[in-house]
N, C-alpha and C. Protein backbone atom coordinates (compact mmCIF):
# COMPACT_ATOMS: atom_id res chain seq x y z
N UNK A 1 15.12 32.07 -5.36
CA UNK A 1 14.63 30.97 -4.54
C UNK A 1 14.40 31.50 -3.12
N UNK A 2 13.44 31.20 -2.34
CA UNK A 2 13.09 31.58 -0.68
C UNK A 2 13.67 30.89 -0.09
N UNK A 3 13.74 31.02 0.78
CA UNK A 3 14.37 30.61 2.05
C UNK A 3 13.52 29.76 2.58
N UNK A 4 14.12 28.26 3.51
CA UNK A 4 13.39 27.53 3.55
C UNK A 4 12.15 27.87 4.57
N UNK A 5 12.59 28.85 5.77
CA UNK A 5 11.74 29.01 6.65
C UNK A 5 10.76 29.45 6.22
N UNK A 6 10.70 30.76 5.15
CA UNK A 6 9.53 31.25 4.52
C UNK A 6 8.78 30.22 3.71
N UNK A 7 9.09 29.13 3.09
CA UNK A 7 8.94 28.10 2.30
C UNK A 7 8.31 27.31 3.56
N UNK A 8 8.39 26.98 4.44
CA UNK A 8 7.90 26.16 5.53
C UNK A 8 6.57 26.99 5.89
N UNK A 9 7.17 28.41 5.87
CA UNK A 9 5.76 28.95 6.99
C UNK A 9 4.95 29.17 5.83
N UNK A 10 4.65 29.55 4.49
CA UNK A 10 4.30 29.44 3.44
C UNK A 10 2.97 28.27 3.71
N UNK A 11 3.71 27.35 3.79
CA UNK A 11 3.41 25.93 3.94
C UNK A 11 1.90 25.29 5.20
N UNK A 12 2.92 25.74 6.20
CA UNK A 12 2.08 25.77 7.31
C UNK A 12 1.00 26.48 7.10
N UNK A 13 1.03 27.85 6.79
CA UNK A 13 0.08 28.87 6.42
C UNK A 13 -1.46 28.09 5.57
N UNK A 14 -1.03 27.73 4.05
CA UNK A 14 -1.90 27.05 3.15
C UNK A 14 -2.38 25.52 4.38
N UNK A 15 -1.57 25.02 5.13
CA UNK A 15 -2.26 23.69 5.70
C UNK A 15 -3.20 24.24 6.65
N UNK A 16 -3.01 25.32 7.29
CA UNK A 16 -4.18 26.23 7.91
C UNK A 16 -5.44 26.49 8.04
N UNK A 17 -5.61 27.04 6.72
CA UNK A 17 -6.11 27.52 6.06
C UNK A 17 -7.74 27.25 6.46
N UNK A 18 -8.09 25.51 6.22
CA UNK A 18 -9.05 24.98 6.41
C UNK A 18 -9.57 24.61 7.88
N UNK A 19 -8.65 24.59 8.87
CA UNK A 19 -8.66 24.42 10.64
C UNK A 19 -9.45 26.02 11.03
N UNK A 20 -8.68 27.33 10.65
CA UNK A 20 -8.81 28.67 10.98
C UNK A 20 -9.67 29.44 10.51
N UNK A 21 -10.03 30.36 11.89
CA UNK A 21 -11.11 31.11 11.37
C UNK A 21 -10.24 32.22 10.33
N UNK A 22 -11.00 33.37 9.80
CA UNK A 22 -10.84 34.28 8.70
C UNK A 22 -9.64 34.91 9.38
N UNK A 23 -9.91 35.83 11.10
CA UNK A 23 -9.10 36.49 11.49
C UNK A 23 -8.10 35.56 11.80
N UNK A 24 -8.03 34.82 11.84
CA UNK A 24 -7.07 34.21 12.94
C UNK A 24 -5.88 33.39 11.56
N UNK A 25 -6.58 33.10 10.83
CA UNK A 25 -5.35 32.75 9.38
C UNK A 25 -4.87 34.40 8.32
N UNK A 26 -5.71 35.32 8.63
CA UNK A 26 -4.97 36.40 8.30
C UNK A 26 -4.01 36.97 9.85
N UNK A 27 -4.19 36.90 10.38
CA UNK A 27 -2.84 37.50 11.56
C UNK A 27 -1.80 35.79 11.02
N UNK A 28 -2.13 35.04 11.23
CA UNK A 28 -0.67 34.35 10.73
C UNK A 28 -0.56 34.95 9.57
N UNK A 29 -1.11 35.07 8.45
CA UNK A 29 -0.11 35.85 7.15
C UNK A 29 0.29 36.55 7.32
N UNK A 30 0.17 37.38 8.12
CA UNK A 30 0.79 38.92 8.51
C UNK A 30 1.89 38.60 9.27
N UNK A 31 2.01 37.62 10.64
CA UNK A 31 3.00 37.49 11.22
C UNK A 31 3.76 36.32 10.27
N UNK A 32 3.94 35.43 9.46
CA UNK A 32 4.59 34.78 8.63
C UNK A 32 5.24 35.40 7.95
N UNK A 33 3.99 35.61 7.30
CA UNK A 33 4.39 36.03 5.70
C UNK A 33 5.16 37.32 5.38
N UNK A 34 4.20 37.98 6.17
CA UNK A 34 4.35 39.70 5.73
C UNK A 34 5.88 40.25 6.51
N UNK A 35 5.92 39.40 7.80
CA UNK A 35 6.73 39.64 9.04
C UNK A 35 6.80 40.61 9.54
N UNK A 36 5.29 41.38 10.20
CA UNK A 36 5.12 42.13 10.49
C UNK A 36 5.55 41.93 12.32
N UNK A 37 5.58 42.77 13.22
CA UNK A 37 5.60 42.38 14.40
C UNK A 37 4.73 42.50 15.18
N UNK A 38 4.51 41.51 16.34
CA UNK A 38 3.66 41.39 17.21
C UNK A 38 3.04 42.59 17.68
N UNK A 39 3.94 43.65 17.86
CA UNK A 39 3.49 44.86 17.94
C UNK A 39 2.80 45.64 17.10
N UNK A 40 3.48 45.14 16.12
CA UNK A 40 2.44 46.29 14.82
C UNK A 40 0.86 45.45 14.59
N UNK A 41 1.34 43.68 14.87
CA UNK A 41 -0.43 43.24 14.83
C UNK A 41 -1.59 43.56 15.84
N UNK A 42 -0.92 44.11 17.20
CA UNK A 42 -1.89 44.43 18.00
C UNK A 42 -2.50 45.82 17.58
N UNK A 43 -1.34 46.53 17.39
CA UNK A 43 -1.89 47.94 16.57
C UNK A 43 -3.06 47.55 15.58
N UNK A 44 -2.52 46.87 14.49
CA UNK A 44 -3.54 46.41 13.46
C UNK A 44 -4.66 46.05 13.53
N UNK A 45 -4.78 45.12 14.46
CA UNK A 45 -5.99 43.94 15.22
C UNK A 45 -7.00 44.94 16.13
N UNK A 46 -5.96 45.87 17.27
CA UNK A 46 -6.69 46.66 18.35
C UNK A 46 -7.09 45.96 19.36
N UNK A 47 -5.81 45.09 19.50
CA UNK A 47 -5.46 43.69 20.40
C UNK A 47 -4.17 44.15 20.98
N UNK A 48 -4.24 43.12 22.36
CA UNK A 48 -2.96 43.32 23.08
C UNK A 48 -1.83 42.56 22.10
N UNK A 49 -0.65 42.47 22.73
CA UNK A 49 0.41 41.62 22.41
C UNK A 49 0.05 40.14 22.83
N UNK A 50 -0.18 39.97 24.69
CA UNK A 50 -0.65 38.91 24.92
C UNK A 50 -1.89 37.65 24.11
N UNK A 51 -3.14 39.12 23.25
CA UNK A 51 -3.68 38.45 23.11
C UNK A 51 -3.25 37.81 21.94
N UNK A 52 -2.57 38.61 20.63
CA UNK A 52 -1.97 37.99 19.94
C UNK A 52 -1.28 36.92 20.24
N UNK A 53 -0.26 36.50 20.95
CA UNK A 53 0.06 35.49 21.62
C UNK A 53 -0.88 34.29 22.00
N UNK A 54 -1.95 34.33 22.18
CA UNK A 54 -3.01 33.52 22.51
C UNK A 54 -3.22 33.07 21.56
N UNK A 55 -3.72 34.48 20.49
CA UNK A 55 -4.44 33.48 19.09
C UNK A 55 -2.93 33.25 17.96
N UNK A 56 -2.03 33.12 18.61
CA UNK A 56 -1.18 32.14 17.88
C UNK A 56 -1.02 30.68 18.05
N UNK A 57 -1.14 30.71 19.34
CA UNK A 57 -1.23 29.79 20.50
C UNK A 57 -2.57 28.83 19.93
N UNK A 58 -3.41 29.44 20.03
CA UNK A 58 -4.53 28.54 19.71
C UNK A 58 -4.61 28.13 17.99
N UNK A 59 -4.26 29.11 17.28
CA UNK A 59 -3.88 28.38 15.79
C UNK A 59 -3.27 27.50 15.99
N UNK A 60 -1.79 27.69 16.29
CA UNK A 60 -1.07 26.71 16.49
C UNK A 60 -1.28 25.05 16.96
N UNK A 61 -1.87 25.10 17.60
CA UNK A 61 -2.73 24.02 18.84
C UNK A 61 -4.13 23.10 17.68
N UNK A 62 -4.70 24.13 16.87
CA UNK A 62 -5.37 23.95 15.74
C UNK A 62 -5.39 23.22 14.74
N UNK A 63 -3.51 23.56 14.28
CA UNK A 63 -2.77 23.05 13.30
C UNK A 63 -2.31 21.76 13.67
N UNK A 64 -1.77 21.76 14.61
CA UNK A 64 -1.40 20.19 15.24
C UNK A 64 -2.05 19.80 15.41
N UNK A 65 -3.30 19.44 15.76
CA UNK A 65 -3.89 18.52 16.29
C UNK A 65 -4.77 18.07 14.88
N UNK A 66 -4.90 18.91 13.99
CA UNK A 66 -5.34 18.28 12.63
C UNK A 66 -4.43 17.54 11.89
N UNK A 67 -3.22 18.39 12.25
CA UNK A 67 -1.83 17.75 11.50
C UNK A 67 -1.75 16.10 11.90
N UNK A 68 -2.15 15.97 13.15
CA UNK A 68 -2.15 14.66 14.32
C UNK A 68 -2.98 13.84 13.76
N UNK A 69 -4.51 14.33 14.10
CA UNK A 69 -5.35 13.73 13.30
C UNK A 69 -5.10 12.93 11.63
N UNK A 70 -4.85 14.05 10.46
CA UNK A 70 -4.78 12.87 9.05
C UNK A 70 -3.31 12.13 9.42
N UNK A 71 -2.11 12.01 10.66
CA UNK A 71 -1.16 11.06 10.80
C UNK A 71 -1.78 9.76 10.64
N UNK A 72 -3.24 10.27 12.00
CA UNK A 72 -3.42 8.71 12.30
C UNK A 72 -4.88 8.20 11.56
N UNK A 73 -4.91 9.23 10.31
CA UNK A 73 -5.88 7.85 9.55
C UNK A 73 -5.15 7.46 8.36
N UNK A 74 -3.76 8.45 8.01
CA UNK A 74 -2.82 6.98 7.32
C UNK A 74 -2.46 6.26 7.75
N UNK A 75 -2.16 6.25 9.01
CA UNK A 75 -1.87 4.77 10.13
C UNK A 75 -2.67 4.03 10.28
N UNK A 76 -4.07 4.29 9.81
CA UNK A 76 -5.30 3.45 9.81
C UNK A 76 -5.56 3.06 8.66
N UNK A 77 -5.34 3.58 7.65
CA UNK A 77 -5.64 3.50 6.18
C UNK A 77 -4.67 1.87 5.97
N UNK A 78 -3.22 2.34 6.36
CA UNK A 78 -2.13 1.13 6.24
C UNK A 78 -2.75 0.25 6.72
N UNK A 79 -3.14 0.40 8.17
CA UNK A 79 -3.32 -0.97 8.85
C UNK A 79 -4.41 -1.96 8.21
N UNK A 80 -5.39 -0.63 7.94
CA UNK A 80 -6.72 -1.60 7.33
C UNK A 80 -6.16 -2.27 6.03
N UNK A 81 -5.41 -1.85 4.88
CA UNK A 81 -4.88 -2.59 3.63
C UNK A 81 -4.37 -3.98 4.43
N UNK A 82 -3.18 -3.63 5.90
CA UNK A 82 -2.82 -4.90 5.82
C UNK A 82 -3.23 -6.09 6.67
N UNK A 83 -4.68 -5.74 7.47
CA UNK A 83 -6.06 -6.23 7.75
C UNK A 83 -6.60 -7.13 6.85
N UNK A 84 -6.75 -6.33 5.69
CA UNK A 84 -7.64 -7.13 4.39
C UNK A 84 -6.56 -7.94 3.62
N UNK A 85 -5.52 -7.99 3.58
CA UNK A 85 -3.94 -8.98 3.00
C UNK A 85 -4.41 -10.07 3.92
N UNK A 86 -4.08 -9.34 5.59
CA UNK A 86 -4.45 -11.00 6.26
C UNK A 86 -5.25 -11.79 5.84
N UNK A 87 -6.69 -10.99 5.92
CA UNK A 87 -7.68 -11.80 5.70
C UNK A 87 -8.20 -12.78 4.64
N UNK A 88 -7.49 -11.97 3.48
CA UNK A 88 -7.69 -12.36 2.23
C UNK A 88 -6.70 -14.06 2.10
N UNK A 89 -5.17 -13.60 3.14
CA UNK A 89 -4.36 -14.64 3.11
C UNK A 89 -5.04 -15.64 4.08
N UNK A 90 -5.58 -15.42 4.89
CA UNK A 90 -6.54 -16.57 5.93
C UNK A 90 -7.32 -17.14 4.84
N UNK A 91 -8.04 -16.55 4.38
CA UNK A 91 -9.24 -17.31 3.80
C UNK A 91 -8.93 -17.78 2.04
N UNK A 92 -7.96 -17.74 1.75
CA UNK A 92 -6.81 -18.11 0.77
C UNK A 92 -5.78 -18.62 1.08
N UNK A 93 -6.16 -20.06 1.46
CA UNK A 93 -4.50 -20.44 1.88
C UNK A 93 -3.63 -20.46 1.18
N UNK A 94 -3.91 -20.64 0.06
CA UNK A 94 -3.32 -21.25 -1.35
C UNK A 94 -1.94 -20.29 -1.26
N UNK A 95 -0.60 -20.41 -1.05
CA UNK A 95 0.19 -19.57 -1.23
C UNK A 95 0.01 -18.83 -2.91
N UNK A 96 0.87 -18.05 -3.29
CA UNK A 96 0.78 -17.39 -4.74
C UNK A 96 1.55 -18.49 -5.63
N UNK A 97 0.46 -18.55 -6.41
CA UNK A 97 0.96 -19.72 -7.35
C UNK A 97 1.58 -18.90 -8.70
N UNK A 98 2.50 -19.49 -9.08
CA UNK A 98 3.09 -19.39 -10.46
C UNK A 98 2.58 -20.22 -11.42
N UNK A 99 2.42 -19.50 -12.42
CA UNK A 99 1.93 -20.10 -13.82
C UNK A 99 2.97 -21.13 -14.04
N UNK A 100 2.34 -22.23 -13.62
CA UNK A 100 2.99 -23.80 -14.23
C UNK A 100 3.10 -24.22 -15.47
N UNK A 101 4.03 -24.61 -16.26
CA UNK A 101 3.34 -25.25 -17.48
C UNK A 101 3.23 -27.09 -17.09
N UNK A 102 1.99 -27.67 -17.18
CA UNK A 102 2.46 -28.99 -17.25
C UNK A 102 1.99 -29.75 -18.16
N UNK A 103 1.88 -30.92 -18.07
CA UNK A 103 1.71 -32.04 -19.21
C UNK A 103 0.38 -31.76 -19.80
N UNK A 104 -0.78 -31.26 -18.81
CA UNK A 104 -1.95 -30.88 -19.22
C UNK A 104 -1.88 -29.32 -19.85
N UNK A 105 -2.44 -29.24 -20.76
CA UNK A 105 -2.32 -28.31 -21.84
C UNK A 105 -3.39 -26.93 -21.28
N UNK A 106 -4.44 -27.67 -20.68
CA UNK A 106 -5.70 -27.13 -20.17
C UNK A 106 -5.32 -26.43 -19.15
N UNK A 107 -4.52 -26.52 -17.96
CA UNK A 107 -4.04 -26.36 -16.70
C UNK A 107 -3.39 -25.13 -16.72
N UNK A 108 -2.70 -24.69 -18.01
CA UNK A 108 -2.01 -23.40 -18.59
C UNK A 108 -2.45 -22.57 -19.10
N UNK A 109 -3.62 -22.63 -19.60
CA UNK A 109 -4.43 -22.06 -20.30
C UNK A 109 -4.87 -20.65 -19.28
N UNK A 110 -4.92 -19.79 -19.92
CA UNK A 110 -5.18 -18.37 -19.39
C UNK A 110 -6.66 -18.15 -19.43
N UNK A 111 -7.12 -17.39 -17.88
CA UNK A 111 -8.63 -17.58 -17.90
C UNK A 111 -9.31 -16.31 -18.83
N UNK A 112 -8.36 -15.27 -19.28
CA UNK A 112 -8.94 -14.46 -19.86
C UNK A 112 -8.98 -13.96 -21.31
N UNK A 113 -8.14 -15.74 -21.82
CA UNK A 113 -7.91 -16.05 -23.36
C UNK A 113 -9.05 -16.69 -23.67
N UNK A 114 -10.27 -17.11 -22.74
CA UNK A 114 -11.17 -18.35 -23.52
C UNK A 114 -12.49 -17.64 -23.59
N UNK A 115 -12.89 -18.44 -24.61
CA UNK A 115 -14.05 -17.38 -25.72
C UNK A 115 -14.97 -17.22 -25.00
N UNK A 116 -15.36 -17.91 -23.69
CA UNK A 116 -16.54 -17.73 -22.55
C UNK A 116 -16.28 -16.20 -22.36
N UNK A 117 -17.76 -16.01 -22.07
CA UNK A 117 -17.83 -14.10 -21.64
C UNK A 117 -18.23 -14.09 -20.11
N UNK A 118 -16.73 -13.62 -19.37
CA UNK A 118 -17.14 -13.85 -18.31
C UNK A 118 -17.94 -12.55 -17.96
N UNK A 119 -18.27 -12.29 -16.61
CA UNK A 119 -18.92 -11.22 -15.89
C UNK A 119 -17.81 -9.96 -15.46
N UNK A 120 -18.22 -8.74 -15.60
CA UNK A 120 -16.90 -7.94 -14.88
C UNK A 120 -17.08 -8.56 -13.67
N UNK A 121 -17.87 -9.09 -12.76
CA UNK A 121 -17.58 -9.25 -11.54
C UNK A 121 -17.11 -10.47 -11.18
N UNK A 122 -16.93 -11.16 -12.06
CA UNK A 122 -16.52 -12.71 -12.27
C UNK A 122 -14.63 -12.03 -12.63
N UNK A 123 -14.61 -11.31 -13.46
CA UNK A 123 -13.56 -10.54 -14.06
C UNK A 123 -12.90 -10.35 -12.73
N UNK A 124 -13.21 -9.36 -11.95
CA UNK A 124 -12.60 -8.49 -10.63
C UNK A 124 -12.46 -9.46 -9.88
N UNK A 125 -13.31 -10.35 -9.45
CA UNK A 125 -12.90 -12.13 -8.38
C UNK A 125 -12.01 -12.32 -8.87
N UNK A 126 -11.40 -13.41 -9.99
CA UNK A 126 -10.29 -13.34 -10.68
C UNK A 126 -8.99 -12.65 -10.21
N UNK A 127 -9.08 -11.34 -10.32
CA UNK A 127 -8.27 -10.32 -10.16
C UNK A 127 -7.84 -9.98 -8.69
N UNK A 128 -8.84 -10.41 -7.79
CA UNK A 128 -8.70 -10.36 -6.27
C UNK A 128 -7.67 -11.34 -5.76
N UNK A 129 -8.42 -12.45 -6.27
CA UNK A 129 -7.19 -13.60 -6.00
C UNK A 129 -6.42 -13.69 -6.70
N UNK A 130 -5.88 -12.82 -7.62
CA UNK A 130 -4.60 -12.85 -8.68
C UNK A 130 -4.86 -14.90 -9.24
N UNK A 131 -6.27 -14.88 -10.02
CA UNK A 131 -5.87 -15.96 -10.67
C UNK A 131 -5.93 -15.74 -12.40
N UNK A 132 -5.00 -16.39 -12.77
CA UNK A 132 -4.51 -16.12 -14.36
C UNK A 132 -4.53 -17.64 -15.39
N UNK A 133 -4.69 -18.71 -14.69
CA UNK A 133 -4.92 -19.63 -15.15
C UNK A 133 -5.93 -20.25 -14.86
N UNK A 134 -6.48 -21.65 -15.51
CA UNK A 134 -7.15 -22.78 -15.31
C UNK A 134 -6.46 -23.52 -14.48
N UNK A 135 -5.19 -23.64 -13.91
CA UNK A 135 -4.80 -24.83 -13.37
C UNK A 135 -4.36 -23.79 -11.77
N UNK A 136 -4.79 -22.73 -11.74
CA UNK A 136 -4.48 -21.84 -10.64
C UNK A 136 -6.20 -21.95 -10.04
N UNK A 137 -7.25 -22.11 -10.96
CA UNK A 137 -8.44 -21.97 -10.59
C UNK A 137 -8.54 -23.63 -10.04
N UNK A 138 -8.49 -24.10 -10.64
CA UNK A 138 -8.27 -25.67 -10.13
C UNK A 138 -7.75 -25.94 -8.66
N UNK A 139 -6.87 -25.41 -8.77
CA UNK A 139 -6.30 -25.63 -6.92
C UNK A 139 -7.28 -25.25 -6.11
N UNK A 140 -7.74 -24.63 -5.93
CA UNK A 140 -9.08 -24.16 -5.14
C UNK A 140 -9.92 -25.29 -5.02
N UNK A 141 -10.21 -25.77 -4.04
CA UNK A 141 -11.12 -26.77 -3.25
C UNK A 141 -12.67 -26.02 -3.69
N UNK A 142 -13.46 -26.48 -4.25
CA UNK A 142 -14.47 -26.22 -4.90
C UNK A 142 -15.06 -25.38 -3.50
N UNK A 143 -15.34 -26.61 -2.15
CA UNK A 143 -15.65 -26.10 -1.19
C UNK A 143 -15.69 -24.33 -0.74
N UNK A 144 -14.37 -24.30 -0.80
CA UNK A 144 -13.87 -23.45 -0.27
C UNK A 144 -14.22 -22.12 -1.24
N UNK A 145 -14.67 -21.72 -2.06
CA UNK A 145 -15.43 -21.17 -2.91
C UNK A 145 -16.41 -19.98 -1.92
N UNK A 146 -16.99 -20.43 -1.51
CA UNK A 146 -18.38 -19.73 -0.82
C UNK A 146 -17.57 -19.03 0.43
N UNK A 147 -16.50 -19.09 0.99
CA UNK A 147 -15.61 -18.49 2.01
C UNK A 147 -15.22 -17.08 1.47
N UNK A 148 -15.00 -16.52 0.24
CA UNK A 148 -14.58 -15.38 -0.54
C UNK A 148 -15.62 -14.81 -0.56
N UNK A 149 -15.22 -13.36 -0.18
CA UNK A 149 -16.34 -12.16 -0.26
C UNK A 149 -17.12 -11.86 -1.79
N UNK A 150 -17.90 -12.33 -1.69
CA UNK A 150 -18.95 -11.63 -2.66
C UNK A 150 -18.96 -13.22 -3.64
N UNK A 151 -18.98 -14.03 -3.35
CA UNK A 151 -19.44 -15.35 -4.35
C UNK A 151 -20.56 -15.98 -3.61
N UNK A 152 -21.49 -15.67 -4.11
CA UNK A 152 -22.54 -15.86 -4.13
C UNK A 152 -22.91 -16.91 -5.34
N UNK A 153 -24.55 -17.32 -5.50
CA UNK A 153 -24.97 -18.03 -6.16
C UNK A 153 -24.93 -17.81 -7.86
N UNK A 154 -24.76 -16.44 -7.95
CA UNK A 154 -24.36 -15.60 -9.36
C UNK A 154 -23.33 -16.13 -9.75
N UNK A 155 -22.07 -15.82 -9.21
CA UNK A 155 -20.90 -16.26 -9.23
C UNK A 155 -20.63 -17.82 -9.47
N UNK A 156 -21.63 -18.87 -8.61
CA UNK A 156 -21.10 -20.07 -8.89
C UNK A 156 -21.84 -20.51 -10.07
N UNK A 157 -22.93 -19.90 -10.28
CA UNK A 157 -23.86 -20.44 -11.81
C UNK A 157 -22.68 -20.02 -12.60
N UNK A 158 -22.13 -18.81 -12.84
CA UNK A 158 -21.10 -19.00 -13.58
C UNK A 158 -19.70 -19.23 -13.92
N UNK A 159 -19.70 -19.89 -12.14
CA UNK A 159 -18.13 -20.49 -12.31
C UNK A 159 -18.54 -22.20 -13.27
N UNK A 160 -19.30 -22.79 -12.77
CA UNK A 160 -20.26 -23.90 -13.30
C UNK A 160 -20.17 -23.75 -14.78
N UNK A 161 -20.65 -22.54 -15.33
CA UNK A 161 -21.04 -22.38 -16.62
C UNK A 161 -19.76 -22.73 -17.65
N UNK A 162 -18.50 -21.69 -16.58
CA UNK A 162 -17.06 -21.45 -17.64
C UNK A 162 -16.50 -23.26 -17.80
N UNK A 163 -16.83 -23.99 -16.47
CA UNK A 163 -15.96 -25.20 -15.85
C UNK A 163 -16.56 -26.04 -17.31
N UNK A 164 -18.26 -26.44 -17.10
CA UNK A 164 -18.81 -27.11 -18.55
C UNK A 164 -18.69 -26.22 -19.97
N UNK A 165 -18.37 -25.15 -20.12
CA UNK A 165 -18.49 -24.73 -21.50
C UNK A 165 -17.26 -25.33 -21.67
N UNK A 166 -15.55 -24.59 -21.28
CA UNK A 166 -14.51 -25.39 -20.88
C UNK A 166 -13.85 -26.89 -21.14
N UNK A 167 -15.70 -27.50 -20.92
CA UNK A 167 -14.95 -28.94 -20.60
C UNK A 167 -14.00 -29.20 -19.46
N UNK A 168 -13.71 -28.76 -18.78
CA UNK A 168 -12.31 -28.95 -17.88
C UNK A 168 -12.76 -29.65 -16.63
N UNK A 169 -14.23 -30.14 -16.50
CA UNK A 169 -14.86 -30.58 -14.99
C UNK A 169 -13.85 -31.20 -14.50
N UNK A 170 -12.89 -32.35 -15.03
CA UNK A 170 -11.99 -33.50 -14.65
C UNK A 170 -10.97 -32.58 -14.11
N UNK A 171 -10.72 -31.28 -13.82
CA UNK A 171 -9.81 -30.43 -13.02
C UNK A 171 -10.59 -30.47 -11.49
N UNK A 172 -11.52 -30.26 -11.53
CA UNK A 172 -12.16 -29.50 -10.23
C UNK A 172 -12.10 -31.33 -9.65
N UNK A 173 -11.94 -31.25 -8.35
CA UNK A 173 -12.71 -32.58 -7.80
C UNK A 173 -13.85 -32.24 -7.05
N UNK A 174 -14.92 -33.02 -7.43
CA UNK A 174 -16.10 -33.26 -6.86
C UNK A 174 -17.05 -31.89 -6.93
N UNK A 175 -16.76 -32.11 -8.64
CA UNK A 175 -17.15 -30.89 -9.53
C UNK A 175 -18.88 -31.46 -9.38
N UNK A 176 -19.68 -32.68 -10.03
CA UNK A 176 -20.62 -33.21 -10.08
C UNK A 176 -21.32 -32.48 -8.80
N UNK A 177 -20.32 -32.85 -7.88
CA UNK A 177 -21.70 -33.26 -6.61
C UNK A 177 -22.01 -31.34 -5.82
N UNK A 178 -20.27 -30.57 -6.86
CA UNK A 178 -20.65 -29.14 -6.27
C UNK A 178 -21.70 -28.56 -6.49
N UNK A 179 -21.54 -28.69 -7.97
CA UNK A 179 -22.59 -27.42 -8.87
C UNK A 179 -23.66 -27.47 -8.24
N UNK A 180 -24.33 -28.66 -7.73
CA UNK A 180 -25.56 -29.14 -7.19
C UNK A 180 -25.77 -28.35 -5.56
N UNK A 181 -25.02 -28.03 -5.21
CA UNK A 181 -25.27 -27.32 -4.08
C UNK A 181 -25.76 -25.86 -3.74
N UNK A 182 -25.94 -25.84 -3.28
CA UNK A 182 -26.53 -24.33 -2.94
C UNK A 182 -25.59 -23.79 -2.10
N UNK A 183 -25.25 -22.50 -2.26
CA UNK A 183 -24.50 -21.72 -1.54
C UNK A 183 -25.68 -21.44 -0.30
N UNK A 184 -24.90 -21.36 1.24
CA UNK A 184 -25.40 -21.02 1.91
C UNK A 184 -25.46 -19.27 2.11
N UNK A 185 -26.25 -18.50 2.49
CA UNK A 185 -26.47 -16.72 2.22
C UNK A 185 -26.21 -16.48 3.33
């Protein structure tokens, strides 16, 4: 087993790799890896000591600041996931509903048990808003429909389509006067 420092500089070395020019990631293998000394790399190079020192200096400086850099686009990556949670929770008030069972038989019914063929993209909506029932799709204010990214007029011809094939209109309120509307673009 190595030692952790060699295991570290190992490390550092390969994260390098892609920041450094040719010479400048072979003198770190040599001073890492090989553990040659500063002295023997100027010999090698036909460089001072100082300058070696420099172009460690500037690898170094290289490495961090890339190292710095992918910190802060997982710090961006996070933030944006929990950007789009907000947003998704703004424009979804509906807290997370649990599969109810109630007196209505229809209301329990699973949206991806019924013989209608939905759309994969009808599929993935669904899946965005984690809905799993008819009586989870129901809570949704018909209105409020056209506020969700990507429902468009596609989408409501065939939210329309599943609601009358279904039968279930008497879930939605003011199912009649929706279908009839036009999504605004």
């Amino acid at each position: 087993m190595t030692d952790p420092v060699e295991r570290t500089n190992r490390f550092y070395i390969e994260m390098s790799r892609k920041v450094l020019s040719e010479k400048e990631y072979e003198l770190l293998q040599k001073l890492l890896i090989e553990k040659i000394t500063r002295q023997q790399a100027a010999l090698l190079y036909g460089i001072s000591m100082e300058q070696i020192d420099q172009v460690y200096k500037r690898t170094y400086n290289k490495v961090k600041s890339a190292t710095e850099i992918l910190g802060e686009i997982d710090h961006y990556k996070k933030r944006l996931q929990e950007l789009k949670n907000d947003a998704k929770n703004a424009a979804f008030p509906i807290k997370k509903m649990e599969i109810k069972l109630t007196e209505d038989p229809d209301r329990s019914r699973i949206l991806q048990e019924s013989t209608f063929v939905f759309s994969n993209k009808m599929l993935h909506f669904f899946a965005d808003l984690e809905l799993h029932t008819i009586g989870q799709l129901a809570e949704i204010p018909l209105n409020n429909f056209h506020l969700f990214r990507g429902f468009k007029m596609q989408l409501k011809k065939e939210l329309v389509a599943f609601i009358v094939f279904e039968n279930i209109e008497r879930h939605f309120k003011g199912f009649s006067t929706w279908k009839k509307k036009l999504i605004e673009q």
